[in-house]
PDB file of N, CA and C in Angstrom:
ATOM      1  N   UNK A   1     102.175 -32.275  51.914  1.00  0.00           N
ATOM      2  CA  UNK A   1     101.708 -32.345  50.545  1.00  0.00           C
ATOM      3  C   UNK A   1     100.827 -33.582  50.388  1.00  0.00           C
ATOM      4  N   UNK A   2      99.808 -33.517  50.099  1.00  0.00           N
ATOM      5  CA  UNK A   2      98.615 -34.721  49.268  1.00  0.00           C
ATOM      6  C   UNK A   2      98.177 -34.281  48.157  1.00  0.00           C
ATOM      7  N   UNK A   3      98.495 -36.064  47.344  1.00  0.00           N
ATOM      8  CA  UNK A   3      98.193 -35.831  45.938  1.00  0.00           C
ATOM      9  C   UNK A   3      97.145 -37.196  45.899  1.00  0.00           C
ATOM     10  N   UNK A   4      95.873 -37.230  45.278  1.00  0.00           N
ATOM     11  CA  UNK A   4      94.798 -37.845  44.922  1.00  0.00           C
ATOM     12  C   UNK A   4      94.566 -37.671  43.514  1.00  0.00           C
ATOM     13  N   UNK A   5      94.685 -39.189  43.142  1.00  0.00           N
ATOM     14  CA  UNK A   5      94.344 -39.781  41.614  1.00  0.00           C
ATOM     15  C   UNK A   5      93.298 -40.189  41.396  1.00  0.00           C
ATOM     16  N   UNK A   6      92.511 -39.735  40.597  1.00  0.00           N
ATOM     17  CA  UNK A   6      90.905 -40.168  40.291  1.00  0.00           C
ATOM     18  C   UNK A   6      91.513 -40.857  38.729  1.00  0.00           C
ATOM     19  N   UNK A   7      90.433 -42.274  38.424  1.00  0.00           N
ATOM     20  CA  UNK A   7      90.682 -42.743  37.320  1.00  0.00           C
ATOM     21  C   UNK A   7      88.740 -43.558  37.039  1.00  0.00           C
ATOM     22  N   UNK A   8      88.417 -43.138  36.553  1.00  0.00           N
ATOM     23  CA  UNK A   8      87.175 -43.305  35.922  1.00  0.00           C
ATOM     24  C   UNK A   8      85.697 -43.125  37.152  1.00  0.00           C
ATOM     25  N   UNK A   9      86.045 -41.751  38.038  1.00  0.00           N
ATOM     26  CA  UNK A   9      85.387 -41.652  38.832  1.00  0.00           C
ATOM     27  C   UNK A   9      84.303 -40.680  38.377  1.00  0.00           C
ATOM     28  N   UNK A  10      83.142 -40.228  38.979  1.00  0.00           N
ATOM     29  CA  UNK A  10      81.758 -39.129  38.941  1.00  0.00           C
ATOM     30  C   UNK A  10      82.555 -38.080  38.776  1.00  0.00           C
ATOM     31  N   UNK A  11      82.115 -37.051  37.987  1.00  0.00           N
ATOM     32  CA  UNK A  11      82.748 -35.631  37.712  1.00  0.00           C
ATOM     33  C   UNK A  11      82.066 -35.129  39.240  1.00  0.00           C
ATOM     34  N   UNK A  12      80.854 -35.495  39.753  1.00  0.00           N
ATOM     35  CA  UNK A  12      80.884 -34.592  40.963  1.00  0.00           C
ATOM     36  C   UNK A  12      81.506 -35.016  42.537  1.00  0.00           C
ATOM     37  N   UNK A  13      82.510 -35.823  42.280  1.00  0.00           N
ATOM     38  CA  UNK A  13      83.717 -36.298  43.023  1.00  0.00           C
ATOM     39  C   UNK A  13      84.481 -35.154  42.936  1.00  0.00           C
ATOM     40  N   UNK A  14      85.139 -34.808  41.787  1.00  0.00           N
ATOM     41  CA  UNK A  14      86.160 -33.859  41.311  1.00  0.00           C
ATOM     42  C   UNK A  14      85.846 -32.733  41.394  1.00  0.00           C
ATOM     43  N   UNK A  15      84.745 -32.016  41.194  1.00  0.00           N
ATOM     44  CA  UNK A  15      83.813 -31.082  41.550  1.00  0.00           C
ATOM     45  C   UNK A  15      84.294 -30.466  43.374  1.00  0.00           C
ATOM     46  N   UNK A  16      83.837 -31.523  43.753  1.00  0.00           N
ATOM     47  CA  UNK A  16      84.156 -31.985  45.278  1.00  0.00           C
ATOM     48  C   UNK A  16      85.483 -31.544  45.974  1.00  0.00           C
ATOM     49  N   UNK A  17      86.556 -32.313  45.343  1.00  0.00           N
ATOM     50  CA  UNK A  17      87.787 -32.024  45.847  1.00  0.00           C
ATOM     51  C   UNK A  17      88.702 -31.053  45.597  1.00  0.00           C
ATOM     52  N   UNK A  18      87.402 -30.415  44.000  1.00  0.00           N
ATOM     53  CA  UNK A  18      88.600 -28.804  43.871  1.00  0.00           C
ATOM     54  C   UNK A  18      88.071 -28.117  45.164  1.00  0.00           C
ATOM     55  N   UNK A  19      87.320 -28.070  45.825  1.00  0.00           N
ATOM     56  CA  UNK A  19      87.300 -27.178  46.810  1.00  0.00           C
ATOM     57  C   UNK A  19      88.125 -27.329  47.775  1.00  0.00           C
ATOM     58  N   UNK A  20      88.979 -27.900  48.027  1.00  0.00           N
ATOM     59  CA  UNK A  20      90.089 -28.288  48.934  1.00  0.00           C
ATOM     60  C   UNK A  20      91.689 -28.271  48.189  1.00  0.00           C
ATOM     61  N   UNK A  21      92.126 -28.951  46.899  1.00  0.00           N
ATOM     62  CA  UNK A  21      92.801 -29.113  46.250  1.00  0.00           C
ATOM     63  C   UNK A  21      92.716 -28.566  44.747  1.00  0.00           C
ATOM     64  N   UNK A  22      94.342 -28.762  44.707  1.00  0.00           N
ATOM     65  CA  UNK A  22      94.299 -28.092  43.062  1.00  0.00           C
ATOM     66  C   UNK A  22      94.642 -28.757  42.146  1.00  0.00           C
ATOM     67  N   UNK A  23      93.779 -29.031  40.888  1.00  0.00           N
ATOM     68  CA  UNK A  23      93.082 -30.037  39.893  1.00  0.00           C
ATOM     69  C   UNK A  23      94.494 -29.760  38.827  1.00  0.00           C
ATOM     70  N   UNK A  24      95.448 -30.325  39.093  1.00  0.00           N
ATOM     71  CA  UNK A  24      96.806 -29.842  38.182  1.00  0.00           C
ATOM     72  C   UNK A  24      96.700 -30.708  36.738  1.00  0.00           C
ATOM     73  N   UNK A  25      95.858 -31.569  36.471  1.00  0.00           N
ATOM     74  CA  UNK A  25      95.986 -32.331  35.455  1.00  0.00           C
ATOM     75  C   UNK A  25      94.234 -33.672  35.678  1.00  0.00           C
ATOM     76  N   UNK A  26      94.268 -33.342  34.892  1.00  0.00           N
ATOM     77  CA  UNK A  26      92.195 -34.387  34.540  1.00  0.00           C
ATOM     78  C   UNK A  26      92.627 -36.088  35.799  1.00  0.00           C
ATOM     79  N   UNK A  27      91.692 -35.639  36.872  1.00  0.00           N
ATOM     80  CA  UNK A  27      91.790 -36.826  38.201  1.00  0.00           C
ATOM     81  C   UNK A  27      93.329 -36.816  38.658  1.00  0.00           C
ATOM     82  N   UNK A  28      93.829 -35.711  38.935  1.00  0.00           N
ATOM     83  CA  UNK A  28      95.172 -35.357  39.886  1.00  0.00           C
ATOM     84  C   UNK A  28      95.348 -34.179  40.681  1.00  0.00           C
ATOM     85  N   UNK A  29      94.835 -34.377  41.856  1.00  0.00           N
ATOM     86  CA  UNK A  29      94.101 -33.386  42.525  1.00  0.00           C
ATOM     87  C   UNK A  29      95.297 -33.202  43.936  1.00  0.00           C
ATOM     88  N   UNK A  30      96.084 -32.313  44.006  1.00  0.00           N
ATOM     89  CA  UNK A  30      97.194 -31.653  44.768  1.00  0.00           C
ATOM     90  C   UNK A  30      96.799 -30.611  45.377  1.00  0.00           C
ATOM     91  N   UNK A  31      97.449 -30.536  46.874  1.00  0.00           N
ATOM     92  CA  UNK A  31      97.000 -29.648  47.800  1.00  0.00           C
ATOM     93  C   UNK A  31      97.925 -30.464  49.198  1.00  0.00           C
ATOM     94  N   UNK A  32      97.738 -29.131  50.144  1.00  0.00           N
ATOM     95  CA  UNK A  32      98.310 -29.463  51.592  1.00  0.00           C
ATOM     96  C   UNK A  32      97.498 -28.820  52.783  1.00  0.00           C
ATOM     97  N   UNK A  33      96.122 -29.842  52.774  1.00  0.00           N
ATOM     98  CA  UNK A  33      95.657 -29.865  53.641  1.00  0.00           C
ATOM     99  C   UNK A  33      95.961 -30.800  54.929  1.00  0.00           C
ATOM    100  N   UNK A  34      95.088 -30.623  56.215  1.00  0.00           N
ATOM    101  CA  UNK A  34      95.512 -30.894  57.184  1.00  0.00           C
ATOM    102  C   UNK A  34      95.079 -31.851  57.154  1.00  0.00           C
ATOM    103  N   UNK A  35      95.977 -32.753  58.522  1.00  0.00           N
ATOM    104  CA  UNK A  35      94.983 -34.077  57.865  1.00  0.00           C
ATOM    105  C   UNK A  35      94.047 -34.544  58.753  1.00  0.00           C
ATOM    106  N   UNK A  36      93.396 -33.637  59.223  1.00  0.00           N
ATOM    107  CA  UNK A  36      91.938 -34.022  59.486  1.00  0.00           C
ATOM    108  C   UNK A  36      91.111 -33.991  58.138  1.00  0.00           C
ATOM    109  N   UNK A  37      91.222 -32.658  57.285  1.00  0.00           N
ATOM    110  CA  UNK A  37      90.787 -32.545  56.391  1.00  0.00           C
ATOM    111  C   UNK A  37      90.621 -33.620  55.200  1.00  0.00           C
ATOM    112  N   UNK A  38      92.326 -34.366  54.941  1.00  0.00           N
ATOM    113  CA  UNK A  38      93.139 -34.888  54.491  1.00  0.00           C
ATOM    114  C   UNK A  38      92.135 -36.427  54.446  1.00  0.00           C
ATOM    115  N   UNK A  39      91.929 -36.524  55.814  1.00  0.00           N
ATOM    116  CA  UNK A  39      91.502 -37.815  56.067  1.00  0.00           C
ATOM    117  C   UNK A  39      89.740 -37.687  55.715  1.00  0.00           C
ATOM    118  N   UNK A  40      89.093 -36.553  56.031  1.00  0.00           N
ATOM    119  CA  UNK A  40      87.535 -36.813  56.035  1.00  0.00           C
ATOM    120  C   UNK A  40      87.649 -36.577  53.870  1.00  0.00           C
ATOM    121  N   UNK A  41      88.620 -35.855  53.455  1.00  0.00           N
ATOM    122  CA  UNK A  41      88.713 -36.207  52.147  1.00  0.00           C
ATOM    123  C   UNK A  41      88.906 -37.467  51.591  1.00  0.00           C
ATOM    124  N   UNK A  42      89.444 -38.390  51.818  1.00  0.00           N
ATOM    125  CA  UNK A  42      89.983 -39.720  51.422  1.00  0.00           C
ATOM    126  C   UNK A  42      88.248 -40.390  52.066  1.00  0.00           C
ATOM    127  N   UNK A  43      87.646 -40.345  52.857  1.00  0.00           N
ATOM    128  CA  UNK A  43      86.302 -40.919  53.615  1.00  0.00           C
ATOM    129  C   UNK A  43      85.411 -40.973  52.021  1.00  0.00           C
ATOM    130  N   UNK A  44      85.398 -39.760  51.994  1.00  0.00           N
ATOM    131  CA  UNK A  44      84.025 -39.060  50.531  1.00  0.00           C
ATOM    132  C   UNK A  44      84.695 -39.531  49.342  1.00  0.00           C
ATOM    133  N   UNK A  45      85.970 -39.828  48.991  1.00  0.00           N
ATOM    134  CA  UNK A  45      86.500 -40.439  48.108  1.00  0.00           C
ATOM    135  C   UNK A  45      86.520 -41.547  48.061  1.00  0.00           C
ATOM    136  N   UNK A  46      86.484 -42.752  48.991  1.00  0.00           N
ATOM    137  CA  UNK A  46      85.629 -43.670  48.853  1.00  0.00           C
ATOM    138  C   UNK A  46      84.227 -44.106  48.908  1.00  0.00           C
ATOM    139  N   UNK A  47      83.797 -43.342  50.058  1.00  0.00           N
ATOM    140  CA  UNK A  47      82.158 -43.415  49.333  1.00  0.00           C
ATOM    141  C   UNK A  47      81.797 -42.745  48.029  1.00  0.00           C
ATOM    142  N   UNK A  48      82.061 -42.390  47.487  1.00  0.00           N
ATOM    143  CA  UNK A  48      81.440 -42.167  46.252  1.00  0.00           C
ATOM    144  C   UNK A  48      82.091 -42.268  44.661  1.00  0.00           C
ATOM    145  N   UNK A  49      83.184 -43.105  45.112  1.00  0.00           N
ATOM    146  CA  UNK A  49      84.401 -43.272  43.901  1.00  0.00           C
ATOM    147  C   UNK A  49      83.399 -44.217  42.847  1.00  0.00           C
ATOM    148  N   UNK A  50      82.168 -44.697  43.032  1.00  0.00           N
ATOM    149  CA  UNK A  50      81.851 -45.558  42.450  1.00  0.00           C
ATOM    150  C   UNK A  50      82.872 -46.995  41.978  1.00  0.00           C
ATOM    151  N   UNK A  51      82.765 -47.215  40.566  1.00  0.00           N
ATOM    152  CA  UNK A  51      83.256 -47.847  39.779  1.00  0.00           C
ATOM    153  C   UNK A  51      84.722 -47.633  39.529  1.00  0.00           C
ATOM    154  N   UNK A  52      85.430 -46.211  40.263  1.00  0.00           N
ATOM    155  CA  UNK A  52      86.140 -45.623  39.697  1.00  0.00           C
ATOM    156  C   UNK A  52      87.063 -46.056  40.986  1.00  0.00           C
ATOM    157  N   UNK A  53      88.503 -46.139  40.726  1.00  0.00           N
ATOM    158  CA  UNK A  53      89.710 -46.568  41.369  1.00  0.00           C
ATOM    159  C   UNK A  53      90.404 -45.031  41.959  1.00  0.00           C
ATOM    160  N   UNK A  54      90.857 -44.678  42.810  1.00  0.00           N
ATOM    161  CA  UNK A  54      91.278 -43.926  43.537  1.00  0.00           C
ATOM    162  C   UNK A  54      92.889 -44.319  44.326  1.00  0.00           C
ATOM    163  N   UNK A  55      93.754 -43.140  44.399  1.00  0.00           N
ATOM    164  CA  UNK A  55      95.133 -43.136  44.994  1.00  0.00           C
ATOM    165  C   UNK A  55      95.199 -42.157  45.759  1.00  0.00           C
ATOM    166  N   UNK A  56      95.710 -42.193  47.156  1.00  0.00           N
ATOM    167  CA  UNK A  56      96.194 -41.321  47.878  1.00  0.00           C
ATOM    168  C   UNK A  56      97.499 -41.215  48.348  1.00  0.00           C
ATOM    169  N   UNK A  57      98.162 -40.265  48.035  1.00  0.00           N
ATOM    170  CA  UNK A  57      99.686 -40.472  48.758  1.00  0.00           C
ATOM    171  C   UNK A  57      99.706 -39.227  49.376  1.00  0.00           C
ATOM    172  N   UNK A  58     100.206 -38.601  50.442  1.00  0.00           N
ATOM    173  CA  UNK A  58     101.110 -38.178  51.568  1.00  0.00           C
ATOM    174  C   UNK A  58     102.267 -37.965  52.324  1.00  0.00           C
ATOM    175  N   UNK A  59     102.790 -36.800  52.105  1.00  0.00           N
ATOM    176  CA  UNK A  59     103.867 -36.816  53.465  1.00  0.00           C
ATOM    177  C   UNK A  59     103.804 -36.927  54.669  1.00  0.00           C
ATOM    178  N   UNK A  60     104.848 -37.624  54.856  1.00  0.00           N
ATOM    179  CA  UNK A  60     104.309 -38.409  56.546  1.00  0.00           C
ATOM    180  C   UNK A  60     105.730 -38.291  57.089  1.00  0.00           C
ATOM    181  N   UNK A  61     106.142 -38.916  58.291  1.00  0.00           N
ATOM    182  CA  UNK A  61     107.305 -38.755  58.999  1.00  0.00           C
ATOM    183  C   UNK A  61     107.669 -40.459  58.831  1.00  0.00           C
ATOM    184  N   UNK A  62     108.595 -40.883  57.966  1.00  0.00           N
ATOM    185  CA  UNK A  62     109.277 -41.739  57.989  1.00  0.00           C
ATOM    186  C   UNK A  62     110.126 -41.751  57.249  1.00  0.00           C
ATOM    187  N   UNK A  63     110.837 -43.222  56.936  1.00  0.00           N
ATOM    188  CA  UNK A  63     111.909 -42.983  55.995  1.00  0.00           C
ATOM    189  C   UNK A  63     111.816 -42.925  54.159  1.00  0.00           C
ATOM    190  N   UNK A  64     110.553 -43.112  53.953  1.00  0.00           N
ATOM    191  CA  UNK A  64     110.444 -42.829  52.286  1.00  0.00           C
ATOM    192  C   UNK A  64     110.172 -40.883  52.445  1.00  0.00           C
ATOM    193  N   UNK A  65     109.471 -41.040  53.953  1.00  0.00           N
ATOM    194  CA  UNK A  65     108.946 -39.128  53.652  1.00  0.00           C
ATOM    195  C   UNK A  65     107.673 -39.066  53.002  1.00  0.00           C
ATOM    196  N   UNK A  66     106.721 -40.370  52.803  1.00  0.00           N
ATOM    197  CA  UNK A  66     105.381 -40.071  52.263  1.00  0.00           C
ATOM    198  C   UNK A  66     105.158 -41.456  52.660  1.00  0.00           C
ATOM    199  N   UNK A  67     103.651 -41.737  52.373  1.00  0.00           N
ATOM    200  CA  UNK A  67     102.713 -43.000  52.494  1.00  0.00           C
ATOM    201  C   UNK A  67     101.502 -43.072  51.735  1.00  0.00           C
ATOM    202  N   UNK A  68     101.226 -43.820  51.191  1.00  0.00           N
ATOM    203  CA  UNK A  68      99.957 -44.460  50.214  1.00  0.00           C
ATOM    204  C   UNK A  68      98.925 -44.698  50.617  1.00  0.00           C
ATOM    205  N   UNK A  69      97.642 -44.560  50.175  1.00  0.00           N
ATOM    206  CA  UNK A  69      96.837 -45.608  50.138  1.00  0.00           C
ATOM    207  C   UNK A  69      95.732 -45.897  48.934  1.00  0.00           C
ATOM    208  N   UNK A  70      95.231 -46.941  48.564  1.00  0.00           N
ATOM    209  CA  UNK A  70      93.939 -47.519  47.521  1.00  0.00           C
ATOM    210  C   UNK A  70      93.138 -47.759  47.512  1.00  0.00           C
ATOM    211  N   UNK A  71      92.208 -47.221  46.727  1.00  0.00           N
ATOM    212  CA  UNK A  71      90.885 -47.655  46.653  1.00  0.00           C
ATOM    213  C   UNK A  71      90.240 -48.490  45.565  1.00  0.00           C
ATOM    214  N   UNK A  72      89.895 -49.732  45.287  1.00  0.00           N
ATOM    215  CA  UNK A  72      89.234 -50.571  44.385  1.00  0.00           C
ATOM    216  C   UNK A  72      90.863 -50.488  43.444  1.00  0.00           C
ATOM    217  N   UNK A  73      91.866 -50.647  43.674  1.00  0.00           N
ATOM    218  CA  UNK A  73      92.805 -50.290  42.821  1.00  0.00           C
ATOM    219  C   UNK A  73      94.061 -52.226  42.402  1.00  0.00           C
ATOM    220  N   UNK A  74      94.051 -52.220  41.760  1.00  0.00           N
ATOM    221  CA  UNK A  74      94.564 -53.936  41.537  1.00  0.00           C
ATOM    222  C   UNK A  74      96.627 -53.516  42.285  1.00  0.00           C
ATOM    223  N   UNK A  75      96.827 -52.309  42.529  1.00  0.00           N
ATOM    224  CA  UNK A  75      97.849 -52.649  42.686  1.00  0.00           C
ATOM    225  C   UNK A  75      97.728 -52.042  44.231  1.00  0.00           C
ATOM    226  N   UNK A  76      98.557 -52.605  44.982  1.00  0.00           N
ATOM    227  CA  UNK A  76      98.258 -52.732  47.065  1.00  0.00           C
ATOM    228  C   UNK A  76      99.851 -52.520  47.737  1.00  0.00           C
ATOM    229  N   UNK A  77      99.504 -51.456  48.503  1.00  0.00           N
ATOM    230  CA  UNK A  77     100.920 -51.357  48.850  1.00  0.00           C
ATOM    231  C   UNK A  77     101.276 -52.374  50.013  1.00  0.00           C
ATOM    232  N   UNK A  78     102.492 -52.731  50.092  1.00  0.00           N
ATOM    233  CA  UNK A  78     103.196 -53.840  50.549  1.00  0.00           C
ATOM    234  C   UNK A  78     104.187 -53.510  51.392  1.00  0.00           C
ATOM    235  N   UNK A  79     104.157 -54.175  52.832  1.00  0.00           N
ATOM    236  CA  UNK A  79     105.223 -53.429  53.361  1.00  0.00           C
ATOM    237  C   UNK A  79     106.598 -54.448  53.126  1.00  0.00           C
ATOM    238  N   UNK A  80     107.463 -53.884  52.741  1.00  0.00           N
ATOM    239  CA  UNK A  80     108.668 -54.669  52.530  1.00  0.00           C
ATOM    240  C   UNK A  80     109.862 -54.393  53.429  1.00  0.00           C
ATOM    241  N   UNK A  81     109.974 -55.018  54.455  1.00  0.00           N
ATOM    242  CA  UNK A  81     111.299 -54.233  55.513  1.00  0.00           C
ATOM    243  C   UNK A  81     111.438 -53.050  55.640  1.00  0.00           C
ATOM    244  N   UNK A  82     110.196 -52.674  56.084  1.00  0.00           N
ATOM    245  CA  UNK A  82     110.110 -51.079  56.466  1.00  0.00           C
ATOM    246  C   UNK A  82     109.962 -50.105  55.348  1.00  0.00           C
ATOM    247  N   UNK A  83     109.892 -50.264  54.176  1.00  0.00           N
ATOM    248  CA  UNK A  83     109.204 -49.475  53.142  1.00  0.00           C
ATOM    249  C   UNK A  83     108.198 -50.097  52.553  1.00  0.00           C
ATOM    250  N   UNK A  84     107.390 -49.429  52.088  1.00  0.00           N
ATOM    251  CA  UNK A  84     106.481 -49.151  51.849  1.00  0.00           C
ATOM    252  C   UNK A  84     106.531 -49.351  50.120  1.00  0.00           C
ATOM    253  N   UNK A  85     105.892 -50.434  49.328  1.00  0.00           N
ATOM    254  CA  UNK A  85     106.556 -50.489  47.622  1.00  0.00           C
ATOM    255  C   UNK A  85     104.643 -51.025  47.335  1.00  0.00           C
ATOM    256  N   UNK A  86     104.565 -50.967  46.208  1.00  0.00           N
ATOM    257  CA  UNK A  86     103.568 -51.028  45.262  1.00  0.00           C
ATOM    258  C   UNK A  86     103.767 -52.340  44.738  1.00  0.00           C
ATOM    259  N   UNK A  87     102.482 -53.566  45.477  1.00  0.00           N
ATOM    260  CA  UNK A  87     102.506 -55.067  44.744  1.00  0.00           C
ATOM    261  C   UNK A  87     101.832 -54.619  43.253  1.00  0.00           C
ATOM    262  N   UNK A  88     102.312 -54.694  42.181  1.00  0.00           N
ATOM    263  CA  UNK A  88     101.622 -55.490  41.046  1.00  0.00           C
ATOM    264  C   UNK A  88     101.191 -56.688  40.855  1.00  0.00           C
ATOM    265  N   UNK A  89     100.084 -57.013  40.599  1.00  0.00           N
ATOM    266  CA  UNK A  89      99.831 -58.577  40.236  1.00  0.00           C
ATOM    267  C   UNK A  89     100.407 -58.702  38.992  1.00  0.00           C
ATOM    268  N   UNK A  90     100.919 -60.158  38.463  1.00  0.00           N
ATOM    269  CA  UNK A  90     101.525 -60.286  37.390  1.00  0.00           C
ATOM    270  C   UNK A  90      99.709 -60.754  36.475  1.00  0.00           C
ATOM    271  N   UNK A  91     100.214 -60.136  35.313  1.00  0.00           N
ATOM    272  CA  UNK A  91      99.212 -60.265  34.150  1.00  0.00           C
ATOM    273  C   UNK A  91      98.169 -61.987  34.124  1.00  0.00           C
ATOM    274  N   UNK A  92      99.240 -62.914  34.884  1.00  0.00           N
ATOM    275  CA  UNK A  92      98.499 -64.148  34.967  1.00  0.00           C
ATOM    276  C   UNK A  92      97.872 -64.270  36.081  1.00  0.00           C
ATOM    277  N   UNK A  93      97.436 -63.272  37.534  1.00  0.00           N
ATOM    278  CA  UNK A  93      96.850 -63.411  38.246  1.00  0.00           C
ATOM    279  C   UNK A  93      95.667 -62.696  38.226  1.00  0.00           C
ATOM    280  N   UNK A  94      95.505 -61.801  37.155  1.00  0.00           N
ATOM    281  CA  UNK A  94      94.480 -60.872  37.142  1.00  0.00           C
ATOM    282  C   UNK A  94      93.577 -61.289  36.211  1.00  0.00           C
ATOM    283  N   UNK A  95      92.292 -61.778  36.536  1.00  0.00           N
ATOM    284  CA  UNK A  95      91.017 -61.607  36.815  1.00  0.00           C
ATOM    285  C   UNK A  95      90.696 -60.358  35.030  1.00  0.00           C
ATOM    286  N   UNK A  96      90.163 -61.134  34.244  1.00  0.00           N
ATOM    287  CA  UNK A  96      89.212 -60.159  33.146  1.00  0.00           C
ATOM    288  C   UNK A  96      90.387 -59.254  32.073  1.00  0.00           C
ATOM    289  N   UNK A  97      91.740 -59.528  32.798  1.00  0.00           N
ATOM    290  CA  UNK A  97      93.012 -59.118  32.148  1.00  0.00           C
ATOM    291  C   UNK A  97      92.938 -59.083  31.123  1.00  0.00           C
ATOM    292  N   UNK A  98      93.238 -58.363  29.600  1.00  0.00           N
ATOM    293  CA  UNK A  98      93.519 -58.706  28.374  1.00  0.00           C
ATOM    294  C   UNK A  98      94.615 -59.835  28.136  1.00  0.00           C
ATOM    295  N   UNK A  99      94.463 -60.532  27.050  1.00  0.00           N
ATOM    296  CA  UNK A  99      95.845 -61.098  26.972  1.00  0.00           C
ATOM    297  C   UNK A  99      97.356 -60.479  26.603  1.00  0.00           C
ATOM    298  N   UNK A 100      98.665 -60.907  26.900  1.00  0.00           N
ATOM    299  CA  UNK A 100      99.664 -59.896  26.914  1.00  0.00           C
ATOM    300  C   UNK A 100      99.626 -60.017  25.302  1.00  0.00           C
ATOM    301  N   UNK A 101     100.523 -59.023  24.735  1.00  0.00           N
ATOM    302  CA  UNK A 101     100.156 -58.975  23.394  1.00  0.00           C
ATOM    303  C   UNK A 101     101.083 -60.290  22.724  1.00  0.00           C
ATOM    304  N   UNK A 102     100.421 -60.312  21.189  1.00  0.00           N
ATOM    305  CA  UNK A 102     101.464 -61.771  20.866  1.00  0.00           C
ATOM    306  C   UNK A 102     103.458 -60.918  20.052  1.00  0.00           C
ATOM    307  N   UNK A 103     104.627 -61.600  20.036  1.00  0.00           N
ATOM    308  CA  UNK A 103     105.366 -61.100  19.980  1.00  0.00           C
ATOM    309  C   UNK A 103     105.227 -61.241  18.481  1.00  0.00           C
ATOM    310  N   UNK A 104     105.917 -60.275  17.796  1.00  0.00           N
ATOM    311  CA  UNK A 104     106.394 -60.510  16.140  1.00  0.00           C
ATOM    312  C   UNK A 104     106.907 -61.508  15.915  1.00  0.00           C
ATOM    313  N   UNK A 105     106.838 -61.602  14.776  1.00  0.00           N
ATOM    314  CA  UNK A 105     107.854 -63.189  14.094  1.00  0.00           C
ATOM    315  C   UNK A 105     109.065 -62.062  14.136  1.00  0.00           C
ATOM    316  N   UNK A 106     109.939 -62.580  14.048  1.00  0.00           N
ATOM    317  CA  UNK A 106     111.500 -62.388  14.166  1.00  0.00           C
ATOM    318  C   UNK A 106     112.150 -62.608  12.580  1.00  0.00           C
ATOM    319  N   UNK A 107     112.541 -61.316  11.614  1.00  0.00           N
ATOM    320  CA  UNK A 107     113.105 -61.517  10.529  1.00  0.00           C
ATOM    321  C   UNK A 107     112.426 -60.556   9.629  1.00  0.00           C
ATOM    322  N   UNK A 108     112.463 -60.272   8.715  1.00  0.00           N
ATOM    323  CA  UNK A 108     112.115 -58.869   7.856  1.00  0.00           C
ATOM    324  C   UNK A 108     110.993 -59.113   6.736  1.00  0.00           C
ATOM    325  N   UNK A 109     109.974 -58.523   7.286  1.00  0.00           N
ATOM    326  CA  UNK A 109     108.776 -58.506   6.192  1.00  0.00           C
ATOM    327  C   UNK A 109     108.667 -58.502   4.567  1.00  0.00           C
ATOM    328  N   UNK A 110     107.819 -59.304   3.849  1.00  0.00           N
ATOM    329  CA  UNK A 110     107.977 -59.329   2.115  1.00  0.00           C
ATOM    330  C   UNK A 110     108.331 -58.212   1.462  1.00  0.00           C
ATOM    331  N   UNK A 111     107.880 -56.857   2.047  1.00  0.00           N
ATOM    332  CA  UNK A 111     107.678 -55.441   1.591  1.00  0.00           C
ATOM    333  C   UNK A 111     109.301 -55.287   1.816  1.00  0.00           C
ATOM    334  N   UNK A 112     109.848 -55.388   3.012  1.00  0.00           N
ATOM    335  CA  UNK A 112     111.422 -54.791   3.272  1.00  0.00           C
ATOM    336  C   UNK A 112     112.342 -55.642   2.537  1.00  0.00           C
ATOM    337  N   UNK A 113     111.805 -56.923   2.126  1.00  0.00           N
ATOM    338  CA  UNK A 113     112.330 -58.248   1.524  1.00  0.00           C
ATOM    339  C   UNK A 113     113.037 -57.529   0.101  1.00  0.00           C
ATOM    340  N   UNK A 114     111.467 -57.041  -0.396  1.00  0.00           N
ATOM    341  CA  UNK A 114     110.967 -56.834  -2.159  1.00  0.00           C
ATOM    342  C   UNK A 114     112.465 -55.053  -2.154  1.00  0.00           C
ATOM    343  N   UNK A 115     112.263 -54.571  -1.492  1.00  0.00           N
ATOM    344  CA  UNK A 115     112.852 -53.316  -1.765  1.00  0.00           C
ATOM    345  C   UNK A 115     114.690 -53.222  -1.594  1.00  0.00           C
ATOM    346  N   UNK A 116     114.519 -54.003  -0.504  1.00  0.00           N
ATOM    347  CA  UNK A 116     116.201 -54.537  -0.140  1.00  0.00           C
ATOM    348  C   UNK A 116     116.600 -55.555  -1.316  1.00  0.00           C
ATOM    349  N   UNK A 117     116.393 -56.315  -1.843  1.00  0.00           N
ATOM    350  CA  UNK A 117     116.674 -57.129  -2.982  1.00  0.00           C
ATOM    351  C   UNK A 117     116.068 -56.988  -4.260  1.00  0.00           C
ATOM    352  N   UNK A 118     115.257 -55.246  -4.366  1.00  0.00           N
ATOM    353  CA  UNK A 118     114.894 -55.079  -5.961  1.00  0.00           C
ATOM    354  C   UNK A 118     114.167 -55.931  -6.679  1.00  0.00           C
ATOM    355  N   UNK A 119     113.363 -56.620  -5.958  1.00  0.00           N
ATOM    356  CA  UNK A 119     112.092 -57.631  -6.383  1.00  0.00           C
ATOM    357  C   UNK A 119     110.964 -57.097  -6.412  1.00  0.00           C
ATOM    358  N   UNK A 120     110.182 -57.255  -7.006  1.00  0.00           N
ATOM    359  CA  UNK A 120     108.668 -57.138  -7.216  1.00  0.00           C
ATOM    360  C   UNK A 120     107.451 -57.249  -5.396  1.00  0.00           C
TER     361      UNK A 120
END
């Protein structure tokens, strides 16, 4: 089984890989090709992903039973004592990041104030 994630790639990428795979949901492209196929697919998916970030995962013969790989993608798989896990960068290492959002004040707004105590 291979499943390929397109996320802000050329529609004629996707175009591309329905001819091999089946487009189960907008840039999630499933199929069980061989992996010669498998592999000259993942080739054309990086040349031409543009701007656009790309995922490949696979069944393979080990102990998770599949394997990863990324393209232009901020999160990198990591081998951790023989599996295979997904680094996230934390929000303070990333580069153009939004800021995390700010938290609420803590305690109940004038409006819930005015109605809970029959005030104006």
């Amino acid at each position: 089984m291979t499943v390929i994630v397109l996320t802000n790639c050329p529609v004629g990428l996707r175009g591309f890989l329905t001819r091999w795979l089946l487009e189960i949901s907008p840039g999630v492209f499933l199929g069980a090709p061989s992996a010669r196929v498998r592999e000259a697919l993942w080739n054309e998916v990086r040349q031409y992903a543009g701007q656009g970030r790309a995922l490949l995962a696979y069944q393979t013969n080990n102990e998770q039973g599949f394997t990863f790989e990324t393209h232009d993608h901020s999160w990198h798989p990591a081998d951790h004592e023989g599996l295979t896990l997904i680094h996230r960068p934390s929000s303070k290492t990333q580069r153009g990041s939004p800021p995390p959002p700010e938290v609420p004040r803590q305690g109940w707004s004038k409006a819930s104030k005015r109605r809970k105590f029959g005030g104006r």
